[in-house]
Protein backbone atom coordinates (compact mmCIF):
# COMPACT_ATOMS: atom_id res chain seq x y z
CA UNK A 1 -0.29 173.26 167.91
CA UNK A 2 2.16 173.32 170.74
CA UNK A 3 5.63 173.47 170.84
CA UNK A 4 6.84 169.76 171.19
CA UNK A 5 3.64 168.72 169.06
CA UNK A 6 4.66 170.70 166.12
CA UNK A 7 8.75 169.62 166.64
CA UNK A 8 7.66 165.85 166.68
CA UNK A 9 5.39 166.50 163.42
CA UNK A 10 8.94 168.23 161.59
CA UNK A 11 10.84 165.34 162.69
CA UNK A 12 8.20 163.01 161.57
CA UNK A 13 8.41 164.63 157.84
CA UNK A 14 12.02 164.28 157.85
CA UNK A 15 12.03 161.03 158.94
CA UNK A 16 9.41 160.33 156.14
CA UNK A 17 11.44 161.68 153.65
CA UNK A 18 14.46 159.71 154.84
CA UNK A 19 12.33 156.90 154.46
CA UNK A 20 11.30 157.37 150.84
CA UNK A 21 14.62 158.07 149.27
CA UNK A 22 15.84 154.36 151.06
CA UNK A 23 13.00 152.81 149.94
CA UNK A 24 12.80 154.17 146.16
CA UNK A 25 16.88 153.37 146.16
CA UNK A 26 16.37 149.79 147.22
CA UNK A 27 13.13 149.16 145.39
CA UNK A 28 12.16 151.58 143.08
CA UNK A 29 8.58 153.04 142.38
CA UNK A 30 7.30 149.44 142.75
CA UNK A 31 8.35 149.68 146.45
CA UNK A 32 7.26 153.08 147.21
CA UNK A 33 3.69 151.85 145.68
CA UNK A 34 3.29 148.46 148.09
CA UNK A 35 4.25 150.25 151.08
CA UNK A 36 1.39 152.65 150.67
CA UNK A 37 -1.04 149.81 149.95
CA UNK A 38 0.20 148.06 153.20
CA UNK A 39 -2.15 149.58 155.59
CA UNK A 40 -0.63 152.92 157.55
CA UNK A 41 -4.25 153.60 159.03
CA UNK A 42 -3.39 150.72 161.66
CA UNK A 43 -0.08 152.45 163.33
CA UNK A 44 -2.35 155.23 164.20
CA UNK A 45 -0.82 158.33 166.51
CA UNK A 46 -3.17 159.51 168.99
CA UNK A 47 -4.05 163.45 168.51
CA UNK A 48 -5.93 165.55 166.58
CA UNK A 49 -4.05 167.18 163.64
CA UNK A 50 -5.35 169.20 160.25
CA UNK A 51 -4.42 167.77 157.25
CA UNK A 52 -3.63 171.59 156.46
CA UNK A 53 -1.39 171.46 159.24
CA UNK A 54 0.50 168.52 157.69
CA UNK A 55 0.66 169.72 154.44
CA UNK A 56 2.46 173.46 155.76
CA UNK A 57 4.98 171.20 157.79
CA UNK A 58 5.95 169.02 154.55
CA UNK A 59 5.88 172.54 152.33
CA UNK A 60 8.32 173.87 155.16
CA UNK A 61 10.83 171.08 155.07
CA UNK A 62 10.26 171.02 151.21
CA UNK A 63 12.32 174.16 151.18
CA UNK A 64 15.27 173.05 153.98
CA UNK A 65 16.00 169.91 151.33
CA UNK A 66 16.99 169.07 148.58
CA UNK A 67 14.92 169.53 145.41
CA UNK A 68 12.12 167.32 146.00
CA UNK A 69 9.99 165.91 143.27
CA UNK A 70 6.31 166.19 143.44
CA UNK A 71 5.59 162.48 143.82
CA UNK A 72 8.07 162.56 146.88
CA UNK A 73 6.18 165.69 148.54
CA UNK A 74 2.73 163.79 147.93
CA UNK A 75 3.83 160.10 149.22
CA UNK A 76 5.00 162.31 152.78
CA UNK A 77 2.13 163.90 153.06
CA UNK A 78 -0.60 161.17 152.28
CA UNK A 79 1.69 158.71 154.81
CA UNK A 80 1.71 161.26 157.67
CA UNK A 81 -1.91 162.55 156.97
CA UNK A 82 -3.04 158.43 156.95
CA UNK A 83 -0.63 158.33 160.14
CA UNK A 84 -3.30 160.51 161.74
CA UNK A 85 -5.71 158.50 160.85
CA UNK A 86 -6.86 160.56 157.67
CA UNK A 87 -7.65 158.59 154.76
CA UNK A 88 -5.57 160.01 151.93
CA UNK A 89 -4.43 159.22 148.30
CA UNK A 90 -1.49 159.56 146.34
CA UNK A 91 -3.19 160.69 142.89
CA UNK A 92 -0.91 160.50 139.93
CA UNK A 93 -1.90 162.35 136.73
CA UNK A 94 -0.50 163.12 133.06
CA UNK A 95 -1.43 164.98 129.94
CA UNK A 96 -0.06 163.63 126.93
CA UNK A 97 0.28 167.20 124.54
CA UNK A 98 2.22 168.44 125.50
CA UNK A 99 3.55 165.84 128.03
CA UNK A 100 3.23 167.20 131.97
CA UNK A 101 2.57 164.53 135.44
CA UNK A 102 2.24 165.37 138.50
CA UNK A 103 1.23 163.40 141.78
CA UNK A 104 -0.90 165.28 144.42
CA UNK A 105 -2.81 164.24 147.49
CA UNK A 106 -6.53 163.76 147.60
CA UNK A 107 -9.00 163.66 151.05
CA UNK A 108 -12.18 162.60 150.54
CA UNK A 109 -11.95 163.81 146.84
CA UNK A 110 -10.64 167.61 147.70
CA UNK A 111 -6.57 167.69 147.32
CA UNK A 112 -4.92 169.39 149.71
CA UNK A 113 -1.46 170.11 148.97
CA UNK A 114 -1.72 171.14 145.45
CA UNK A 115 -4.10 173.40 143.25
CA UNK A 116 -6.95 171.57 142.82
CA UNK A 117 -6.50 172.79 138.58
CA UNK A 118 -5.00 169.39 138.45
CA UNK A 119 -7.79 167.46 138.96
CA UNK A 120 -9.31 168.35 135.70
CA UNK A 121 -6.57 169.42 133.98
CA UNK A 122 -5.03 165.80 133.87
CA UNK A 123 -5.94 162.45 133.05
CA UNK A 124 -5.67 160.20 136.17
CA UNK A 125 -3.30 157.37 135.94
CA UNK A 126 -3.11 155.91 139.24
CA UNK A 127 -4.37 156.01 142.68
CA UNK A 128 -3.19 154.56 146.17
């Protein structure tokens, strides 16, 4: 990836992450849930792009911010990788003994911005 290509893709994240934090302050998880359901696949951007590609731009902003939670990291990432016009999921997942969630990203079944240990480690609770 180019120069200006990989500059827009960093502003993109932050502008992604921007996003999140108004919409989880104005309408909670709730709000962060209906906006992924709402179709991002139709505001396509024209270009080929890696979903690995995404995923190490989101990691490298990860560090310039502020702590980030997991289910912040993997809402980014699955709105930028659908962006592209990758199908993605947000994958939410608990165990109850002791207690541990986590949210990662799943394409086409494989996640790709977390160990994949989760998948079978934890119960799935949601997907979207």
């Amino acid at each position: 990836m180019g120069k200006w290509p990989g500059a827009f893709l960093h502003f993109r994240v932050l502008c992604e992450f921007i996003r999140y934090d108004l919409v989880f302050r104005a309408r909670g998880f709730a709000g962060i849930r209906q906006g992924m359901a709402s179709g991002q696949e139709d505001r396509r951007i024209e270009g080929g792009i890696e979903s690995s590609t995404i995923c190490r731009a989101v990691a490298s902003e990860f560090i310039l911010l502020k702590p980030l939670l997991c289910l912040q990291r993997s809402v980014v990432t699955a709105r930028l990788l659908r962006g592209y016009g990758i199908r993605a999921q947000v994958v939410v997942g608990f165990r109850a003994n002791p207690f541990l969630s986590h949210a990662w990203v799943e394409v086409g079944g494989r996640v790709v911005n977390d160990s994949p240990a989760y998948q079978t480690r934890l119960e799935i609770l949601d997907r979207f």
